[in-house]
C-alpha atoms as a PDB file:
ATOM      1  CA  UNK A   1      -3.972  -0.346  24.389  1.00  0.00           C
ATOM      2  CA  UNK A   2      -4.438   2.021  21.575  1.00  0.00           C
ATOM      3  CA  UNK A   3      -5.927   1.649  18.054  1.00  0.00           C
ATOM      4  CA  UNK A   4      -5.276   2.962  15.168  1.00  0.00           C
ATOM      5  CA  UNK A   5      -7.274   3.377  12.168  1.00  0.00           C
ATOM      6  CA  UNK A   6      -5.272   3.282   8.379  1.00  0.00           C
ATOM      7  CA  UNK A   7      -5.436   1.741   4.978  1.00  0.00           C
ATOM      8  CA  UNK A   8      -4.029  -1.577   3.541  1.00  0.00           C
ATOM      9  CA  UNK A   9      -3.326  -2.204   0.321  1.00  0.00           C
ATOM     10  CA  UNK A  10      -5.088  -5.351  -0.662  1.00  0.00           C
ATOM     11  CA  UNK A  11      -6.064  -7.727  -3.527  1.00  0.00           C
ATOM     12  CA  UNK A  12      -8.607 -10.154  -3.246  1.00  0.00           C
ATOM     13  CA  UNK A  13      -8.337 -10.316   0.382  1.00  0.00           C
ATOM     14  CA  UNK A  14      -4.500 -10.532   0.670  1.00  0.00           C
ATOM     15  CA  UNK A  15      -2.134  -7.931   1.631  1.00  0.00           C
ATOM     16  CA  UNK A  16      -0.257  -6.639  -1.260  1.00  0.00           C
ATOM     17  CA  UNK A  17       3.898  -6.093  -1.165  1.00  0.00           C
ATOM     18  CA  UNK A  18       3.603  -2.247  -3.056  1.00  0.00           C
ATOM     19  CA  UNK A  19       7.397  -3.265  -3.152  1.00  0.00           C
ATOM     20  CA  UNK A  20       7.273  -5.683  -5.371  1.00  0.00           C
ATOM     21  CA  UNK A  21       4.023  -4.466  -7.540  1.00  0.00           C
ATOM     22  CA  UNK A  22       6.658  -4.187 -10.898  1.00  0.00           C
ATOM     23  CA  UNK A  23       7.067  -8.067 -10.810  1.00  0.00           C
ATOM     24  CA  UNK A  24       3.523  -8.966  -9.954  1.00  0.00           C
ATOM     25  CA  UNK A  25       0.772  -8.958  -7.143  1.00  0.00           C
ATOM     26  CA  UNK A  26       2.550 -10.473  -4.415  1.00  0.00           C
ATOM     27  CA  UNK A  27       0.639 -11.620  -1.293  1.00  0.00           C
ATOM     28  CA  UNK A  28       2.269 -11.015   2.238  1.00  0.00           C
ATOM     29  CA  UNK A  29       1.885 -10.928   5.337  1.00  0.00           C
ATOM     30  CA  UNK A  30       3.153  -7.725   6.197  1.00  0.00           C
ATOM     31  CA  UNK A  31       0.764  -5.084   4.792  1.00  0.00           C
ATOM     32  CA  UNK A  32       1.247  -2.051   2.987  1.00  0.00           C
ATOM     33  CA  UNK A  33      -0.280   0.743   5.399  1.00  0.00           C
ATOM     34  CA  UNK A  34      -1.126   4.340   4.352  1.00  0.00           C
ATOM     35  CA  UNK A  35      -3.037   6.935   5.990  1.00  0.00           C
ATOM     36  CA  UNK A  36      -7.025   7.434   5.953  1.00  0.00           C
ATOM     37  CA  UNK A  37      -6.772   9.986   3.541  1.00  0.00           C
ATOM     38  CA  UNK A  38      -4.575   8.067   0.787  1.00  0.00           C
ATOM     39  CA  UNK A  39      -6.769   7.195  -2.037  1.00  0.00           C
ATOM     40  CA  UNK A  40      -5.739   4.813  -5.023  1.00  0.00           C
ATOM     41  CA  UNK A  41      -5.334   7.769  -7.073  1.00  0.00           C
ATOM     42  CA  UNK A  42      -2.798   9.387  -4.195  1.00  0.00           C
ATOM     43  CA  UNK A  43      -1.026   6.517  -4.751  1.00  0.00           C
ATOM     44  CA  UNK A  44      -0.897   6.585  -8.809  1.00  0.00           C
ATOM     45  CA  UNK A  45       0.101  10.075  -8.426  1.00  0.00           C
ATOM     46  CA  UNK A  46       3.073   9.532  -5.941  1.00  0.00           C
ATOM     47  CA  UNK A  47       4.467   7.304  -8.304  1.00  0.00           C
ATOM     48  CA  UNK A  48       4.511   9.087 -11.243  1.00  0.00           C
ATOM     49  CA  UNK A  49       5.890  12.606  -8.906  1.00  0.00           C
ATOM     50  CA  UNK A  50       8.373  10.290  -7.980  1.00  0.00           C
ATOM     51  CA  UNK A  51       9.438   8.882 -11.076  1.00  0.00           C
ATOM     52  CA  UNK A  52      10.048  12.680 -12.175  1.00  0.00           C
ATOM     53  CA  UNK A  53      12.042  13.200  -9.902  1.00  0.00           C
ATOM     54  CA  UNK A  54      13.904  10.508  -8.345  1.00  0.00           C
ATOM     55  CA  UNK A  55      14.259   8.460 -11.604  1.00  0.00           C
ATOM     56  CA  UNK A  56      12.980   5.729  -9.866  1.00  0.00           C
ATOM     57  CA  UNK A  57      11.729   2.708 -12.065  1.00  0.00           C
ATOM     58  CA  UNK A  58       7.863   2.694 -12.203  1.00  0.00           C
ATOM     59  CA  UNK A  59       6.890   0.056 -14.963  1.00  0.00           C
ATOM     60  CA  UNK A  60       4.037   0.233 -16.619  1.00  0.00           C
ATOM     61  CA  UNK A  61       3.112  -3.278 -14.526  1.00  0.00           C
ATOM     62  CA  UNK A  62       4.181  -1.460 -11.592  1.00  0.00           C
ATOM     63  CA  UNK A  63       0.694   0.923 -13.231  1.00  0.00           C
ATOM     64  CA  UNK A  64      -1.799  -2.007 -13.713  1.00  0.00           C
ATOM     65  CA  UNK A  65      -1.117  -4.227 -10.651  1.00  0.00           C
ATOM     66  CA  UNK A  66      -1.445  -1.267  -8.934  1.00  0.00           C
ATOM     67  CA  UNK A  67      -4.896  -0.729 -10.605  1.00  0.00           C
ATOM     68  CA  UNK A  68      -6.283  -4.238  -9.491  1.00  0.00           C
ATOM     69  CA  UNK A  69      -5.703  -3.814  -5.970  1.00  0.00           C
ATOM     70  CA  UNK A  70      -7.707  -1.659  -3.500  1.00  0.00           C
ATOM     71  CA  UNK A  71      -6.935   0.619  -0.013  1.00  0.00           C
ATOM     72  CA  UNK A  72      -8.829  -1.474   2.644  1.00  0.00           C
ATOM     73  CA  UNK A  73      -9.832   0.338   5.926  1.00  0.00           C
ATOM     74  CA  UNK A  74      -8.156  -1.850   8.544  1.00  0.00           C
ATOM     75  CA  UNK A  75      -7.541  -0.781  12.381  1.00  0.00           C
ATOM     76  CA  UNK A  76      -3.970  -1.846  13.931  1.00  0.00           C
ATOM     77  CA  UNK A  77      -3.991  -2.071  17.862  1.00  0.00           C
ATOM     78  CA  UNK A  78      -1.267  -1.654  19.807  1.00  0.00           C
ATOM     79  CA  UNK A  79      -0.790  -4.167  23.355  1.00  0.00           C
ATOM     80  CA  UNK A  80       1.525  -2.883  25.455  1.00  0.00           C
ATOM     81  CA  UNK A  81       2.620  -5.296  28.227  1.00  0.00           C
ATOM     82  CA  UNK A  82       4.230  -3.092  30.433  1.00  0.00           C
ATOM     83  CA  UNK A  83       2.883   0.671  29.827  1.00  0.00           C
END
């Protein structure tokens, strides 16, 4: 078995599609995982670098969902059947 330890990106205790953040806060049930060391701020910042650049489409509701949600600690473990 080993554990990890990462960040979720969550919104009133649901995980959050960062997919879909343009059209709205979107619960699923497939998380959103990032490293310890992302911050909210990481994230903000990554968006905009890559809006520069890639001309990707970051909408300013992309911006503010992305404000009301929040990197949750979380721990993923990993069960191996046959190691």
């Amino acid at each position: 078995m080993t554990e990890t330890k990462l960040k979720a990106l969550m919104h009133n205790g649901h995980f959050v599609d960062a997919n879909l953040l343009p059209a709205g806060i979107i619960p699923t049930s497939f998380p959103s995982i990032y490293s310890l060391e992302i911050t909210m701020q990481d994230l903000v910042q990554n968006a905009e670098d890559f809006k520069d650049i890639a001309y990707l489409h970051f909408t300013d509701a992309y911006f503010e969902n992305l404000a009301q949600c929040e990197l949750v600690p979380v721990r993923v473990i990993v069960e191996r059947e046959n190691p």
